[in-house]
N, C-alpha and C. Protein backbone atom coordinates (compact mmCIF):
# COMPACT_ATOMS: atom_id res chain seq x y z
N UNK A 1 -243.26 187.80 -119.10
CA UNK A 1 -242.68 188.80 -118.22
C UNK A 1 -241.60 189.55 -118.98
N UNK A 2 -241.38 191.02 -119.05
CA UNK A 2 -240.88 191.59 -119.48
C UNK A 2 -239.27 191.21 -118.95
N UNK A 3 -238.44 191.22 -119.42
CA UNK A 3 -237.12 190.87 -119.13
C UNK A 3 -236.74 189.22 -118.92
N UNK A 4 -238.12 188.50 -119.10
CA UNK A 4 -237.49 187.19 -118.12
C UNK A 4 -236.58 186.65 -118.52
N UNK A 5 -236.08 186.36 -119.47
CA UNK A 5 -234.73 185.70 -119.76
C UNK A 5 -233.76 185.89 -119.09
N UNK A 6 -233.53 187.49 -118.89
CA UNK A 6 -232.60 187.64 -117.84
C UNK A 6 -233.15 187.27 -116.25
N UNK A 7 -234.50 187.82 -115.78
CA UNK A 7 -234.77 187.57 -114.55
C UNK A 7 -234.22 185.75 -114.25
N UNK A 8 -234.76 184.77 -115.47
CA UNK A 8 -234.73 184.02 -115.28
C UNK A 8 -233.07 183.40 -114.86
N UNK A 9 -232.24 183.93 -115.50
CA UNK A 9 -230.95 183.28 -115.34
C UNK A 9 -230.45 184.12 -114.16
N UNK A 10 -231.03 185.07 -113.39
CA UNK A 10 -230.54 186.04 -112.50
C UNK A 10 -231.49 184.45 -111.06
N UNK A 11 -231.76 184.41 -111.58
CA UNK A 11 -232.73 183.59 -110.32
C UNK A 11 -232.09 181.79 -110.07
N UNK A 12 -231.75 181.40 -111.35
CA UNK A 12 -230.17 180.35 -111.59
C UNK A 12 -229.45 180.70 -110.84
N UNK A 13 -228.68 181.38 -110.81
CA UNK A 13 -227.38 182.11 -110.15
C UNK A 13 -227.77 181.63 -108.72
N UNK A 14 -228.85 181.57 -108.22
CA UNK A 14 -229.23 182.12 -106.23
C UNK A 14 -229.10 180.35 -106.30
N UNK A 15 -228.95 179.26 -107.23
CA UNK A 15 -228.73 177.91 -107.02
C UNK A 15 -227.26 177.67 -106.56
N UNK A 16 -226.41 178.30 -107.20
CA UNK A 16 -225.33 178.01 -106.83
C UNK A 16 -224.56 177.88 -105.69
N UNK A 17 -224.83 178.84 -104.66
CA UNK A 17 -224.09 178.21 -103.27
C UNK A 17 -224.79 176.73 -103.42
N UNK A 18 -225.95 175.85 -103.77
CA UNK A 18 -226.77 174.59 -102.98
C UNK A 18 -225.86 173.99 -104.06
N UNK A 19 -225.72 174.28 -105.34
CA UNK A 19 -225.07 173.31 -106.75
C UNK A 19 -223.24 172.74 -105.93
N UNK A 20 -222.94 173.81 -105.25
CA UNK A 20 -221.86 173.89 -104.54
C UNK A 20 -221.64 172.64 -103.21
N UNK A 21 -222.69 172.82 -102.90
CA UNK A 21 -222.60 172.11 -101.65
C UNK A 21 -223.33 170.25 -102.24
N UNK A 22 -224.27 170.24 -103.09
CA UNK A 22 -224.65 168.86 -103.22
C UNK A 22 -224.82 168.81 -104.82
N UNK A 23 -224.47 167.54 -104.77
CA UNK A 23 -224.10 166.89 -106.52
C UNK A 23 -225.58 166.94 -106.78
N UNK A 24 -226.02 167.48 -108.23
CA UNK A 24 -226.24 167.67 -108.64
C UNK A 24 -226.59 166.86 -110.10
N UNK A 25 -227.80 166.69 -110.35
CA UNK A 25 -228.36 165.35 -111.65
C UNK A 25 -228.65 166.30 -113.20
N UNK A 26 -229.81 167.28 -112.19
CA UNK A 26 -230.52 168.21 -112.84
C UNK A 26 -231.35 169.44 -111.95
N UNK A 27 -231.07 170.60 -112.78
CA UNK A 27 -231.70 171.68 -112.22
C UNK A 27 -232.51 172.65 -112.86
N UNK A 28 -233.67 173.26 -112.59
CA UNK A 28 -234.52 173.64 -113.46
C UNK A 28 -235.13 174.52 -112.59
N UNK A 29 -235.46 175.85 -113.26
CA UNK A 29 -236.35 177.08 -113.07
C UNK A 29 -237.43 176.86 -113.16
N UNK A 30 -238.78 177.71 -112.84
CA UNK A 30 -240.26 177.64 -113.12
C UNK A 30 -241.13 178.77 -112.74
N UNK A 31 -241.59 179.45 -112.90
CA UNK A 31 -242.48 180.32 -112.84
C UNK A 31 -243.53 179.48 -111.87
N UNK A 32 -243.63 180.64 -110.85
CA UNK A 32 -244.87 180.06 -110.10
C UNK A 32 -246.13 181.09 -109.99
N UNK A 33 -246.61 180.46 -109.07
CA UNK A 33 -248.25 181.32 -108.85
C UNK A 33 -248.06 182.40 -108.31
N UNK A 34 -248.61 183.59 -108.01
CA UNK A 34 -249.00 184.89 -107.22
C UNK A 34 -250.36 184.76 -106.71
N UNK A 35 -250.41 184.55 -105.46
CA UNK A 35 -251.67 184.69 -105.14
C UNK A 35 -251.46 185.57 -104.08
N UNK A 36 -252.13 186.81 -103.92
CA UNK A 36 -251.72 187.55 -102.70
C UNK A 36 -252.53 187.48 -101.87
N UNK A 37 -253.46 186.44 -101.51
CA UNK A 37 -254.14 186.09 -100.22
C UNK A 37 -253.03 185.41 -99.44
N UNK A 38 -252.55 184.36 -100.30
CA UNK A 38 -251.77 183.80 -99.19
C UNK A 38 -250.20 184.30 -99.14
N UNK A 39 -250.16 185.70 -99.47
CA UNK A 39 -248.59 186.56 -98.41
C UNK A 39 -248.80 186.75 -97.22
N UNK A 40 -247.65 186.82 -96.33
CA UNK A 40 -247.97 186.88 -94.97
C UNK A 40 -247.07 188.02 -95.02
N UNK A 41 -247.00 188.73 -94.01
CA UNK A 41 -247.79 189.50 -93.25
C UNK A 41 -248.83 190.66 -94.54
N UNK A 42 -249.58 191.34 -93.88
CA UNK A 42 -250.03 192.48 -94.29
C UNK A 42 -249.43 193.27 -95.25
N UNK A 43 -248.04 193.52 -94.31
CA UNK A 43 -247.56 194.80 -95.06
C UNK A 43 -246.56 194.20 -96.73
N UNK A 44 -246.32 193.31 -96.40
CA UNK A 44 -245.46 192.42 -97.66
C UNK A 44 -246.90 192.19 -98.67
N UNK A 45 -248.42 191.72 -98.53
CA UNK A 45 -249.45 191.40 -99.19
C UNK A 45 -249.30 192.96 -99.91
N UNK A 46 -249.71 194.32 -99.13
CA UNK A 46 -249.83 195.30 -99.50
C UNK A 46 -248.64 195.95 -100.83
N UNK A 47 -247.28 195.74 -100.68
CA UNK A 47 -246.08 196.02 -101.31
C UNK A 47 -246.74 195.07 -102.47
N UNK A 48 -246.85 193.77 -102.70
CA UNK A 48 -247.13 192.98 -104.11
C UNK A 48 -248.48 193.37 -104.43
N UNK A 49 -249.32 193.75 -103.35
CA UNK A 49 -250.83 194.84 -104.38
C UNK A 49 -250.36 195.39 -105.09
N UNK A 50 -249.37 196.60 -104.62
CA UNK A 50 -249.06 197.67 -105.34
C UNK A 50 -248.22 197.80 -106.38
N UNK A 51 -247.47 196.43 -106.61
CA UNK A 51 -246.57 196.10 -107.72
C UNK A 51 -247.41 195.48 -108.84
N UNK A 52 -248.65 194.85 -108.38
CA UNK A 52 -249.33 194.07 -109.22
C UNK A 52 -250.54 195.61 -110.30
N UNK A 53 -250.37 196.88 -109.40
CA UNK A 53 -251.32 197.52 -109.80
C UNK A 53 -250.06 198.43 -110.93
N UNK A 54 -249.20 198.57 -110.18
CA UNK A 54 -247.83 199.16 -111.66
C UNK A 54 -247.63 198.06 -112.72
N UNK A 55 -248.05 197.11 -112.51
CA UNK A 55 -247.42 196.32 -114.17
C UNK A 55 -246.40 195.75 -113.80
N UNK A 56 -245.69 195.43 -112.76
CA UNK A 56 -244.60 194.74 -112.54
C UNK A 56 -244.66 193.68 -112.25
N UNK A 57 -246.13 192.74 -111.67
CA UNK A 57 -246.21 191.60 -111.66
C UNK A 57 -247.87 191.36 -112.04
N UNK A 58 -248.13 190.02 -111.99
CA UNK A 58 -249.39 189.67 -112.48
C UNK A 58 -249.83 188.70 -111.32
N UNK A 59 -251.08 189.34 -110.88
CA UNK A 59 -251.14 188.10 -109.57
C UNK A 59 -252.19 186.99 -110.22
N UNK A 60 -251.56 185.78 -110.79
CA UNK A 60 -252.20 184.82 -111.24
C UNK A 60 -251.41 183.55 -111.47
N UNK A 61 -251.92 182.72 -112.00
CA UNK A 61 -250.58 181.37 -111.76
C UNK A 61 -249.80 181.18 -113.37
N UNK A 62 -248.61 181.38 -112.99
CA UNK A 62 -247.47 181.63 -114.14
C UNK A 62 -246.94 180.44 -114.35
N UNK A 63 -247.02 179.33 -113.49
CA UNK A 63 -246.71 177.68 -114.43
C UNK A 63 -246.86 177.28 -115.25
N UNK A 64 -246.11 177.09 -116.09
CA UNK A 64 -245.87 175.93 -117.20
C UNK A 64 -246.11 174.59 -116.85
N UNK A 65 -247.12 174.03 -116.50
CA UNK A 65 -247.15 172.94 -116.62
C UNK A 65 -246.77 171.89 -117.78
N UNK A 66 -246.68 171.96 -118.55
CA UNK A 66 -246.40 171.40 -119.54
C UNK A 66 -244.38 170.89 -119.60
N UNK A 67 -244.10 172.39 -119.61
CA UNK A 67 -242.70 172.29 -119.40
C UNK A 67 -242.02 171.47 -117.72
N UNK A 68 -243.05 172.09 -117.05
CA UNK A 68 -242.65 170.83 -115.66
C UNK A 68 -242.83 169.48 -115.94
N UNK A 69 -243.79 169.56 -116.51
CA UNK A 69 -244.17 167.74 -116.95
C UNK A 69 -242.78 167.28 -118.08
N UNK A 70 -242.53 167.92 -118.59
CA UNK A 70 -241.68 167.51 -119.65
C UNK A 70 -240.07 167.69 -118.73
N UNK A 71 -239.73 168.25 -118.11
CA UNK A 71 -238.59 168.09 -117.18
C UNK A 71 -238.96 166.96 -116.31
N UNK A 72 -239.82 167.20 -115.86
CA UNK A 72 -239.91 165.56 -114.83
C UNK A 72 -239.89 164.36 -115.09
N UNK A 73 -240.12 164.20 -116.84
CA UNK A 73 -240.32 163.31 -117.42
C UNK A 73 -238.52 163.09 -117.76
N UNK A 74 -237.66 163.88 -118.30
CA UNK A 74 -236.74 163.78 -118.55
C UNK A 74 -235.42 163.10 -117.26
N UNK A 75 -236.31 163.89 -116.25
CA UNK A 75 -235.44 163.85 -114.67
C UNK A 75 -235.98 162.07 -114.73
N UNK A 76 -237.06 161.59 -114.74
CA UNK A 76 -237.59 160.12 -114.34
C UNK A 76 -236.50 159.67 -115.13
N UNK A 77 -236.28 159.37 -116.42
CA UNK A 77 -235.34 158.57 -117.69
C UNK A 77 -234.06 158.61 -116.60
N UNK A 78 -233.18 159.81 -116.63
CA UNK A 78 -231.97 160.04 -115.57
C UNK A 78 -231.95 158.68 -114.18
N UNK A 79 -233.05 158.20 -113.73
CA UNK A 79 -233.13 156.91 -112.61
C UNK A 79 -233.89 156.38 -112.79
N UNK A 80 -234.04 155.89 -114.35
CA UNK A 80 -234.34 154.66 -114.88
C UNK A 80 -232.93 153.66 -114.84
């Protein structure tokens, strides 16, 4: 994704009121799926068609699995 480094730490930031309110072990970002069957309503499905047809998003699944597996693995060690 064009910019994500920043999107990504812009999307960190929206943790902080919750980092605020409960202690905290570990916290971690992730890219998820786009599937625009399952947006609800209509008119919100229609708005991410039309972003997906400008280049601004990609409707397909953007997980890292690998990197989730490897954080979860790290988070398990933490309550060992």
């Amino acid at each position: 994704m064009k910019n994500g480094e920043n999107y990504r730490s812009h999307v960190q930031s929206w943790l902080q009121p919750v980092k605020s309110l409960v202690p905290t072990i570990s916290a971690e970002v992730f890219a998820g799926e786009l599937d625009l069957k399952k947006i609800p309503p209509a008119s919100d499905r229609l708005k991410f068609r039309l972003s997906t047809l400008f280049g601004v998003w990609k409707a397909e699944d953007h997980r890292d699995w690998g990197a989730i597996r490897l954080w979860a693995g790290e988070l398990k060690k933490l309550f060992e």
